[in-house]
C-alpha atoms as a PDB file:
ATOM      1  CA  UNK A   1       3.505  23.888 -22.313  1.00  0.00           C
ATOM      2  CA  UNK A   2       6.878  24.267 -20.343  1.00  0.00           C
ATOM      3  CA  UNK A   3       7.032  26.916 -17.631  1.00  0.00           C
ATOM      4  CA  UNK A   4      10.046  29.006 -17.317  1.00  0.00           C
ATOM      5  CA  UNK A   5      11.684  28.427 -13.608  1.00  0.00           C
ATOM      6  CA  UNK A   6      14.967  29.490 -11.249  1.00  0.00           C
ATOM      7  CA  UNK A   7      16.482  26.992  -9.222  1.00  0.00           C
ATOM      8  CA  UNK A   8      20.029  27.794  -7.661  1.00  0.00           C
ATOM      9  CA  UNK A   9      22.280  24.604  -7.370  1.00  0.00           C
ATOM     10  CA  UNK A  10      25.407  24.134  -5.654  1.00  0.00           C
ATOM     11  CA  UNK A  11      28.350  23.841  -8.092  1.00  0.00           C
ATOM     12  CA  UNK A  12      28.442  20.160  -6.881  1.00  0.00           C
ATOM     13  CA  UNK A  13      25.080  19.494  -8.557  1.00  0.00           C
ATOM     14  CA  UNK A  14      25.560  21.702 -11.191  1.00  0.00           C
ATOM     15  CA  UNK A  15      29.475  19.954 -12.292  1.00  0.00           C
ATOM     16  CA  UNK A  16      26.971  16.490 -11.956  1.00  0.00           C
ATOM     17  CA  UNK A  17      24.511  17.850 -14.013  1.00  0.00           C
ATOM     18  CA  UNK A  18      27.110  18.698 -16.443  1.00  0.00           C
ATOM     19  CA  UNK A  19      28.607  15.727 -16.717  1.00  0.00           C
ATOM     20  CA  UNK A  20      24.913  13.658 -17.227  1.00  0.00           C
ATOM     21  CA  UNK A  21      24.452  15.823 -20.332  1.00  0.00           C
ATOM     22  CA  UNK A  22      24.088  13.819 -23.390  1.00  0.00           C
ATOM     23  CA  UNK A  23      25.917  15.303 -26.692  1.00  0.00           C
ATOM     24  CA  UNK A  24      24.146  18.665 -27.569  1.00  0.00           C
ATOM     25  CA  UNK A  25      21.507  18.382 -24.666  1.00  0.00           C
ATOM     26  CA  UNK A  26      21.195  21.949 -23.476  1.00  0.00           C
ATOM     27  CA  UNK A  27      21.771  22.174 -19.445  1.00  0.00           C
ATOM     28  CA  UNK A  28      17.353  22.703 -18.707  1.00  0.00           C
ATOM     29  CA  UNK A  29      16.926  19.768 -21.059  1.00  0.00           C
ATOM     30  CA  UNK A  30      19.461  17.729 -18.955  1.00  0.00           C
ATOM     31  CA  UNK A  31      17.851  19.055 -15.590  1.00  0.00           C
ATOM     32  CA  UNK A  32      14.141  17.766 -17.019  1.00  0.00           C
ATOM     33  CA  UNK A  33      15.556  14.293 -18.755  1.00  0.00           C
ATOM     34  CA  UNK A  34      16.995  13.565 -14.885  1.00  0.00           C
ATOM     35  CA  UNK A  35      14.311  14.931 -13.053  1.00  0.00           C
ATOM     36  CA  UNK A  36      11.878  12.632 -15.244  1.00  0.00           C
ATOM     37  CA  UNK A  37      14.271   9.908 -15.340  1.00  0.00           C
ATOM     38  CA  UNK A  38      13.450  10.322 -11.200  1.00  0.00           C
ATOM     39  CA  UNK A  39      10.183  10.538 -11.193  1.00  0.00           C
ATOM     40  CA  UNK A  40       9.400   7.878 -12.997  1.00  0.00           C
ATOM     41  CA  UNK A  41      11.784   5.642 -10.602  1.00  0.00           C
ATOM     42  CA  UNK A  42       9.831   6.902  -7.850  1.00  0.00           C
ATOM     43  CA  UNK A  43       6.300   6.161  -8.960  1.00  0.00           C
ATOM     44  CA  UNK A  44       7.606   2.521  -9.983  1.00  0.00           C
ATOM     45  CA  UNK A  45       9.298   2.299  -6.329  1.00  0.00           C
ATOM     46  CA  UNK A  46       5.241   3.403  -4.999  1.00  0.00           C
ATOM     47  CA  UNK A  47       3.558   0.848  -7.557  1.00  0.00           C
ATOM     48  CA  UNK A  48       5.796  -1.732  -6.221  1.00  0.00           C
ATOM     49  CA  UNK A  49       5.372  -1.162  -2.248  1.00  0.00           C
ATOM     50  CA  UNK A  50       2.130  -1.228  -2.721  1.00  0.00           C
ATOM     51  CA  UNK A  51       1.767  -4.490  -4.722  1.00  0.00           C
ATOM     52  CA  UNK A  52       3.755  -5.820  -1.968  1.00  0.00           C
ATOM     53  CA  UNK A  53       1.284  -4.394   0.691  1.00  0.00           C
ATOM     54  CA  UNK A  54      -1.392  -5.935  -1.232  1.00  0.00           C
ATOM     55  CA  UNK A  55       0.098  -9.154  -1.371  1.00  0.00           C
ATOM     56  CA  UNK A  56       1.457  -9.232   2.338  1.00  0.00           C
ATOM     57  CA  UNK A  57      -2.205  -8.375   3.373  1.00  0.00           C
ATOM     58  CA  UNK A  58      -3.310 -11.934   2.133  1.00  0.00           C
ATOM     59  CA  UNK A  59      -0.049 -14.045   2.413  1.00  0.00           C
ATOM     60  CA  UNK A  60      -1.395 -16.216   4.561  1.00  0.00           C
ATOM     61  CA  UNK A  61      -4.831 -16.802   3.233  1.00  0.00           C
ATOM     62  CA  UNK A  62      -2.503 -17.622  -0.306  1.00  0.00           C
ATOM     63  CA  UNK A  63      -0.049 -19.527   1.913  1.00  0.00           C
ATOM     64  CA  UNK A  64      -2.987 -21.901   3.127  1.00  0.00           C
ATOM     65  CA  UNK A  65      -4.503 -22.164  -0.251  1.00  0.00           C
ATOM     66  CA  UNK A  66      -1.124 -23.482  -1.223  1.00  0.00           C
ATOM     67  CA  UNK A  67      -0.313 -25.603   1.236  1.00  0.00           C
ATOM     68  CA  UNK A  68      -4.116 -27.090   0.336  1.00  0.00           C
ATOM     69  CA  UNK A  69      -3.113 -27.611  -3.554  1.00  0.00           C
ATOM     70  CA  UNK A  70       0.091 -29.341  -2.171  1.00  0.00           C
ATOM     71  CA  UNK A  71      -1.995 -31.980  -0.397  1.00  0.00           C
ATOM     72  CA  UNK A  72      -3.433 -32.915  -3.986  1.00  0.00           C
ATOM     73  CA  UNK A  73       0.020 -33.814  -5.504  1.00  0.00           C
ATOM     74  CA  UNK A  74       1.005 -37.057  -5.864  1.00  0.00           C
ATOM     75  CA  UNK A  75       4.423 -38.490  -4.981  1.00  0.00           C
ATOM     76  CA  UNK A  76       6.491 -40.049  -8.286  1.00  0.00           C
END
């Protein structure tokens, strides 16, 4: 169910939102594609700080693991 909003934009935003229009995409449909199109950047942007969080947290118990394997290879 969509709920019907008012949002004043600068004609700035408005002439960008005008030209990110696709063919026959109605200006609110525009304003949600984008908006989604953001919001969905943003949440992968979150997921990915905090997979990095996660894996600085144990970088150096994975760095000594590693550095353990290496011992285990042998020289060709």
């Amino acid at each position: 169910m969509k709920s019907k909003t008012s949002v004043t934009l600068s004609p700035e935003v408005l002439a960008g939102v005008k030209r990110a229009a696709r063919r026959g995409e109605s200006r609110s449909r525009t304003i949600e594609r984008l908006l989604q199109e953001r919001l969905s950047e943003e949440a992968s942007r979150r997921a990915r700080e905090k997979e990095i969080a996660l894996i600085n947290r144990h970088a150096d118990e994975l760095n000594a693991e590693m550095a353990d394997v290496l011992t285990y290879q042998v020289k060709l």
